[in-house]
C-alpha atoms as a PDB file:
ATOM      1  CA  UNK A   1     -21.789  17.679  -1.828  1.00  0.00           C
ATOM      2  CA  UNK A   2     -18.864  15.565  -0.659  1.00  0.00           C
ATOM      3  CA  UNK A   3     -15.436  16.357  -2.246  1.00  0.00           C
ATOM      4  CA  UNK A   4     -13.439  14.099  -3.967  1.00  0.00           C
ATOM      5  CA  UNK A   5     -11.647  11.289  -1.739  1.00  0.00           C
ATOM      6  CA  UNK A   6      -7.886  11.681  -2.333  1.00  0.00           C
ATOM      7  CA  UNK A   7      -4.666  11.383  -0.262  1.00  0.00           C
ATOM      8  CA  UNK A   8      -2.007  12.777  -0.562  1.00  0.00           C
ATOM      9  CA  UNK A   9       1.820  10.954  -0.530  1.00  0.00           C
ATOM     10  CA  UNK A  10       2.998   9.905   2.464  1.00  0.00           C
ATOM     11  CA  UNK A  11      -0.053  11.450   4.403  1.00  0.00           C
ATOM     12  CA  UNK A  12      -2.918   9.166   5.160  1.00  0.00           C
ATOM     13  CA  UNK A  13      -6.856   9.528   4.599  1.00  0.00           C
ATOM     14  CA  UNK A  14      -8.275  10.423   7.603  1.00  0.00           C
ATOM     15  CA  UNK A  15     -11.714   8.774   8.631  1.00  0.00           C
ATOM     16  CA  UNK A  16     -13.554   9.429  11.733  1.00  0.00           C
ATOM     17  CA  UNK A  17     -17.173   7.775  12.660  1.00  0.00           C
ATOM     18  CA  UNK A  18     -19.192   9.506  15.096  1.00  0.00           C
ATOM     19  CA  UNK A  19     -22.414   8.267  16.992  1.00  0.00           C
ATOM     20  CA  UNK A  20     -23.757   9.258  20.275  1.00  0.00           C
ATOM     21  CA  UNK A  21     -21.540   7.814  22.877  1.00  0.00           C
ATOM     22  CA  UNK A  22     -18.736   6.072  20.583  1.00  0.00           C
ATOM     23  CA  UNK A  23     -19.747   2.900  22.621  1.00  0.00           C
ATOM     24  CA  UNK A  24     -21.385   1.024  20.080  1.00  0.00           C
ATOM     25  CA  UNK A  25     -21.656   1.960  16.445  1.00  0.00           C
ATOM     26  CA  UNK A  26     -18.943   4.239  15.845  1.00  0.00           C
ATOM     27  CA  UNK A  27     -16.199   1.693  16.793  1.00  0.00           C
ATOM     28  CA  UNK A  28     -17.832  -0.924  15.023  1.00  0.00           C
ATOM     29  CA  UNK A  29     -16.981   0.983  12.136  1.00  0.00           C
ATOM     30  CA  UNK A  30     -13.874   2.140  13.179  1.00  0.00           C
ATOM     31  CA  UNK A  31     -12.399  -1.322  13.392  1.00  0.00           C
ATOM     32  CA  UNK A  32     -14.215  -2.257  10.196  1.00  0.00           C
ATOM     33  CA  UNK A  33     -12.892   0.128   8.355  1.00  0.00           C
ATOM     34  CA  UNK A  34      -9.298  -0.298   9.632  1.00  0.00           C
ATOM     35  CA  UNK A  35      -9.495  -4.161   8.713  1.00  0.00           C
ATOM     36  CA  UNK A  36     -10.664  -3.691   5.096  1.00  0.00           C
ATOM     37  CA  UNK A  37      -7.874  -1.136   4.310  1.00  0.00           C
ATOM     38  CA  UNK A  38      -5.421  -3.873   6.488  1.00  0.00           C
ATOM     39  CA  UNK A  39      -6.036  -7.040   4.379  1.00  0.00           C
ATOM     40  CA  UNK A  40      -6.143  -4.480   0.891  1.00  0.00           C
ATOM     41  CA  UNK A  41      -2.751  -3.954   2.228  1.00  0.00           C
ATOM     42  CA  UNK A  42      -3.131  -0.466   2.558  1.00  0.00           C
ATOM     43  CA  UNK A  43      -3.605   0.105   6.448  1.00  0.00           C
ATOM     44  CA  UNK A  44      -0.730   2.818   6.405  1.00  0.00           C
ATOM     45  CA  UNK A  45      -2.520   4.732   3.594  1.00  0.00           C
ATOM     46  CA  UNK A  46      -5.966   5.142   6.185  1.00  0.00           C
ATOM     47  CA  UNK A  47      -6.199   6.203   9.693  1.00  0.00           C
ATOM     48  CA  UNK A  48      -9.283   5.764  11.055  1.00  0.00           C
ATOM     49  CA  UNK A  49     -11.029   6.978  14.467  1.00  0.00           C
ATOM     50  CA  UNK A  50     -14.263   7.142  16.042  1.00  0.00           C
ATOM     51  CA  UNK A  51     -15.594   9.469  18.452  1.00  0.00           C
ATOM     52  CA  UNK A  52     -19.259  10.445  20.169  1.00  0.00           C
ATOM     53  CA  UNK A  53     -20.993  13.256  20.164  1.00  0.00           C
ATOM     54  CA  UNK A  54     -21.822  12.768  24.179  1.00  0.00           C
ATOM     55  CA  UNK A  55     -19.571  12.382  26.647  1.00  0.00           C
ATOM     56  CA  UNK A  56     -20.869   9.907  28.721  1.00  0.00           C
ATOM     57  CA  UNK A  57     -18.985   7.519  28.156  1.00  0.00           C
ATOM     58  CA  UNK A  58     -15.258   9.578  28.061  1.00  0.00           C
ATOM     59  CA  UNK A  59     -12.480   6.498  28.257  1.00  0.00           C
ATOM     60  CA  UNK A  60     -14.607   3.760  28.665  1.00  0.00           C
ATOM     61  CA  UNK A  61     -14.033   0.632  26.800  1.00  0.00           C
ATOM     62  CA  UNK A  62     -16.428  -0.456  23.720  1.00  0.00           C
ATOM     63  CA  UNK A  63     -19.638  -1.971  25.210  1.00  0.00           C
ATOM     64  CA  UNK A  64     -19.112  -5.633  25.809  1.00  0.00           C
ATOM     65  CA  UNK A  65     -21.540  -7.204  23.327  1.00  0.00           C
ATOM     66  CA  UNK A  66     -20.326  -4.666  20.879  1.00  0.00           C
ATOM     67  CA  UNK A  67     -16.175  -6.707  21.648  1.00  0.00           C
ATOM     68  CA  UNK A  68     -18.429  -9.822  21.645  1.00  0.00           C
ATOM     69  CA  UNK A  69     -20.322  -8.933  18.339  1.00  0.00           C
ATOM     70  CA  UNK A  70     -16.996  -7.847  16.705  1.00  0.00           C
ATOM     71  CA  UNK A  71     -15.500 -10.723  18.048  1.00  0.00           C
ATOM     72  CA  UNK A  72     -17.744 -12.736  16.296  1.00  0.00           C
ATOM     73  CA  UNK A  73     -17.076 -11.851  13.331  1.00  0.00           C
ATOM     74  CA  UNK A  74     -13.409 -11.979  13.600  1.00  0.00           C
ATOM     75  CA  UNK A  75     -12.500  -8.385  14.460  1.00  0.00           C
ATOM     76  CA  UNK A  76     -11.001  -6.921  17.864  1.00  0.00           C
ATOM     77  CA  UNK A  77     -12.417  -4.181  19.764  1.00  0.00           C
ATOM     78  CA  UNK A  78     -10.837  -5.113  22.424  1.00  0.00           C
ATOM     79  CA  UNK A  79      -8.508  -1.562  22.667  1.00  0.00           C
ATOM     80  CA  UNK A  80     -11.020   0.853  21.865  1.00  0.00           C
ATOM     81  CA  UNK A  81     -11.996   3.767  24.146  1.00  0.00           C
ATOM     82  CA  UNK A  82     -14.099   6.085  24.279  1.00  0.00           C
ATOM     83  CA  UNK A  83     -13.700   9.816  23.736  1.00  0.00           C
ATOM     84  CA  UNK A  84     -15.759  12.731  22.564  1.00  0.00           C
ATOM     85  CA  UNK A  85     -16.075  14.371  19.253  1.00  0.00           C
ATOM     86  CA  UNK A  86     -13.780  18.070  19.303  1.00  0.00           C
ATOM     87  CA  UNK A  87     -13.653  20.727  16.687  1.00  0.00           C
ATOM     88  CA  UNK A  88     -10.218  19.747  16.567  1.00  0.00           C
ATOM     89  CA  UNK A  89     -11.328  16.049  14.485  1.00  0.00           C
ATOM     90  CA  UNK A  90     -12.565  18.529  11.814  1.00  0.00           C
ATOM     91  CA  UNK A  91      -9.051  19.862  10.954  1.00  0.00           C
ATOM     92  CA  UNK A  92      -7.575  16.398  11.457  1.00  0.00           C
ATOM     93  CA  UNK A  93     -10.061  14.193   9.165  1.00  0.00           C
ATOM     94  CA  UNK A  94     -10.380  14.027   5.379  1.00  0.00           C
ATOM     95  CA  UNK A  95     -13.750  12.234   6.576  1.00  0.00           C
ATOM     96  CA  UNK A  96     -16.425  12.747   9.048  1.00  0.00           C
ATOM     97  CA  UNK A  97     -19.275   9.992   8.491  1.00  0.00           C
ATOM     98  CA  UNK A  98     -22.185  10.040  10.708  1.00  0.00           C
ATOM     99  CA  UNK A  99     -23.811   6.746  11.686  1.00  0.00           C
ATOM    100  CA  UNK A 100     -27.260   8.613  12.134  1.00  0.00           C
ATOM    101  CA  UNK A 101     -29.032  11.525  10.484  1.00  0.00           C
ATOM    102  CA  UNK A 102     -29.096  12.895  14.054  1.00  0.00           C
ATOM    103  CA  UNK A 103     -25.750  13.029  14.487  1.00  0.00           C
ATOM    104  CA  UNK A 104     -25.108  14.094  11.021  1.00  0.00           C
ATOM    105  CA  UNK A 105     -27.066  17.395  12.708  1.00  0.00           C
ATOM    106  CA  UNK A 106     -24.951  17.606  15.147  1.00  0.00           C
ATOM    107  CA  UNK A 107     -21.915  17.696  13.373  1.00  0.00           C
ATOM    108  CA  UNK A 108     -23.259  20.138  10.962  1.00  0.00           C
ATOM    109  CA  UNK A 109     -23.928  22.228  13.717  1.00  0.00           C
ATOM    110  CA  UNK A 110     -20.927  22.019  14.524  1.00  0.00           C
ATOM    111  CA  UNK A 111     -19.113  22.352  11.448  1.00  0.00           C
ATOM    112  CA  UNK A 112     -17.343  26.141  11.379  1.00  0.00           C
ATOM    113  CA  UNK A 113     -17.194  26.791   7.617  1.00  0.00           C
ATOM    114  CA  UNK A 114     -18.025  24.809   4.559  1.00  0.00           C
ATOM    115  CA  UNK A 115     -15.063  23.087   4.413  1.00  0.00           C
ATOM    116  CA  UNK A 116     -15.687  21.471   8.014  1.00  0.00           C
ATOM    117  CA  UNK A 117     -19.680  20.829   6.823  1.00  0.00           C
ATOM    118  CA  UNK A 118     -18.361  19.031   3.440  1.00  0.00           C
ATOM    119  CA  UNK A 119     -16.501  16.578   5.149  1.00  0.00           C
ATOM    120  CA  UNK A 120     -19.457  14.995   6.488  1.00  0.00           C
ATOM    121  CA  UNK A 121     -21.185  12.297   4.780  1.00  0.00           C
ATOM    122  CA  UNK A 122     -23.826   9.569   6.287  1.00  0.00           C
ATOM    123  CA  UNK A 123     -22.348   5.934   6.574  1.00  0.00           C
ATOM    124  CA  UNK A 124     -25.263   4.707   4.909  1.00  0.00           C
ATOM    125  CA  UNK A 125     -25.087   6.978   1.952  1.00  0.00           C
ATOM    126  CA  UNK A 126     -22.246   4.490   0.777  1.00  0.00           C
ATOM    127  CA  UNK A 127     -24.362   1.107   0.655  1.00  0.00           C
ATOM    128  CA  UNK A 128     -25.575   1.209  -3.137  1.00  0.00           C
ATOM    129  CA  UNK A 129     -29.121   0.169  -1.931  1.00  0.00           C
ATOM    130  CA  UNK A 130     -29.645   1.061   1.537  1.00  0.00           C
ATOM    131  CA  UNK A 131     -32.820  -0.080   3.548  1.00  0.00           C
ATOM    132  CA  UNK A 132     -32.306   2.678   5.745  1.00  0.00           C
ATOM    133  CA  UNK A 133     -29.699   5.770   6.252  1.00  0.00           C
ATOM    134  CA  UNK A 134     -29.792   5.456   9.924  1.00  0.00           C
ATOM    135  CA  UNK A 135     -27.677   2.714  11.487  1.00  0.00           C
ATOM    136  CA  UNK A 136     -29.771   2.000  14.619  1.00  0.00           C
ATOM    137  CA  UNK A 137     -28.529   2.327  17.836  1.00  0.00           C
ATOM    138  CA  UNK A 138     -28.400  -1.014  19.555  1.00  0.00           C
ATOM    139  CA  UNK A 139     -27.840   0.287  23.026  1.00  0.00           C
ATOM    140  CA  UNK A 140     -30.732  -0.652  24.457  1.00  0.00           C
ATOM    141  CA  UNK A 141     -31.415  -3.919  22.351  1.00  0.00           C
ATOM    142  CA  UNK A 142     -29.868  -7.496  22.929  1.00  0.00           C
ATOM    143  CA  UNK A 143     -26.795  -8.799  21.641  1.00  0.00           C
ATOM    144  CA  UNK A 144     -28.440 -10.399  18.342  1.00  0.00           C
ATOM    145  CA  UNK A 145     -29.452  -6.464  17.541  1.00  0.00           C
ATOM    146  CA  UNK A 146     -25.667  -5.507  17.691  1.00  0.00           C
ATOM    147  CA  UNK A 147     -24.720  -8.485  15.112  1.00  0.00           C
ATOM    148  CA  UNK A 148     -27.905  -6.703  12.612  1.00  0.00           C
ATOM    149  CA  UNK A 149     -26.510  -3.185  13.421  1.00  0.00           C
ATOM    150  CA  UNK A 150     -22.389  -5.038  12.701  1.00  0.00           C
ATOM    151  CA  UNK A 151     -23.712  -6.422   9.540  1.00  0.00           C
ATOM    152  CA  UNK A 152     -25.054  -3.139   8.103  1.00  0.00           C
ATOM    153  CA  UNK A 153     -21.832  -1.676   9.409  1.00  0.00           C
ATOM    154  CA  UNK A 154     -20.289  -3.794   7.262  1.00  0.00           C
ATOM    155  CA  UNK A 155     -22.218  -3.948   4.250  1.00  0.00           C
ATOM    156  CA  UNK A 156     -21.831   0.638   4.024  1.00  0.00           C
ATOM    157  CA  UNK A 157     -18.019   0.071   5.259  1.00  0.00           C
ATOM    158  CA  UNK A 158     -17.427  -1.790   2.416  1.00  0.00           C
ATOM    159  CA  UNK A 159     -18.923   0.411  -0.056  1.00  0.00           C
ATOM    160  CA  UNK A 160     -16.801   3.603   1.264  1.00  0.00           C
ATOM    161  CA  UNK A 161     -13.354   1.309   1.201  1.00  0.00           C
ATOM    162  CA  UNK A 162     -14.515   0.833  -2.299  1.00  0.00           C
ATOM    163  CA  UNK A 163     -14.580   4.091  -3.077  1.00  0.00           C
ATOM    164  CA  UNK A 164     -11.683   5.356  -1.236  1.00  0.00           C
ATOM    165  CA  UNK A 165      -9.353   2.612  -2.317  1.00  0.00           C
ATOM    166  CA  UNK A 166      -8.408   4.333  -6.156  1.00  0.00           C
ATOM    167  CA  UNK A 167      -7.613   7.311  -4.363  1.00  0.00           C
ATOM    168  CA  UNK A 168      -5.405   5.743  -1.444  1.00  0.00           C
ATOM    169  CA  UNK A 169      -3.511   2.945  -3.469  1.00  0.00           C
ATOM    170  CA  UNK A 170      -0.452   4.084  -4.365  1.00  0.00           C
ATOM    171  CA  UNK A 171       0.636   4.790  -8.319  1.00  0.00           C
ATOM    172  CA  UNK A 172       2.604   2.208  -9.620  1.00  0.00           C
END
């Protein structure tokens, strides 16, 4: 089970999303996440990353109807690029959130200790009444699949601010 969200002062919470080539669905979420904590006003209180479990894509930029899909809807995704998941993002993220159930394997896998393996949570597992808890991959699908996969993106991205916004906003 999950710990507690909390930051600490002057520290930021620490989110990384992690699909298969951070291409598509990972810094959808990424940028989603980082505008919902922007317009709460809290963008220095969350840092927020994305990464792949592949690296076939090392330092390439989003794919272009992920931009256009983001785009879209108002976001840019225009800086974004690519970079594989290290055992390094463990030590550096409060968060680890899988867009798949595949890659939440992975990471497990991956994970060192318990602490490492508790960090990880399922994107999905956020939306109060999911349809799935895989975010499909929309590599291989036309654009209209990548606005679909943005939506849900949205939808579970909103959830998680939700509940990591109490523990981020500052005391007054």
């Amino acid at each position: 089970m999950m710990e507690p969200m909390t930051a600490t002062d002057g520290d930021p919470f620490r989110v990384v999303f992690v699909c298969t080539g951070n291409i598509c669905r990972s810094p959808m979420a990424e940028v989603v996440l980082r505008s919902f904590a922007d317009a709460a006003g809290l963008g220095p209180r969350v840092a927020t990353a994305s990464a792949g479990t592949g690296d076939w894509h090392l330092g390439e930029r989003a794919d272009h109807r992920t931009i256009e899909a983001l785009s879209r809807r108002g976001y840019d995704g225009g800086h974004h690029r690519a970079r594989q998941f290290t055992q390094e993002d463990f030590a550096r993220s409060d968060l680890i959130v899988a867009l798949d159930r595949t890659h939440e394997r992975i990471l497990r896998g991956w994970a060192r200790n318990d602490g490492d393996a508790d960090k990880i949570a399922l994107l999905m597992s956020f939306d109060p009444s999911p349809s799935t808890m895989d975010v499909p991959d929309p590599y291989y699908a036309g654009p209209g699949m990548f606005d679909d996969v943005l939506a849900m993106i949205e939808g579970a991205s909103r959830a998680l601010f939700r509940q990591l916004e109490p523990a981020i906003r500052p005391a007054l």
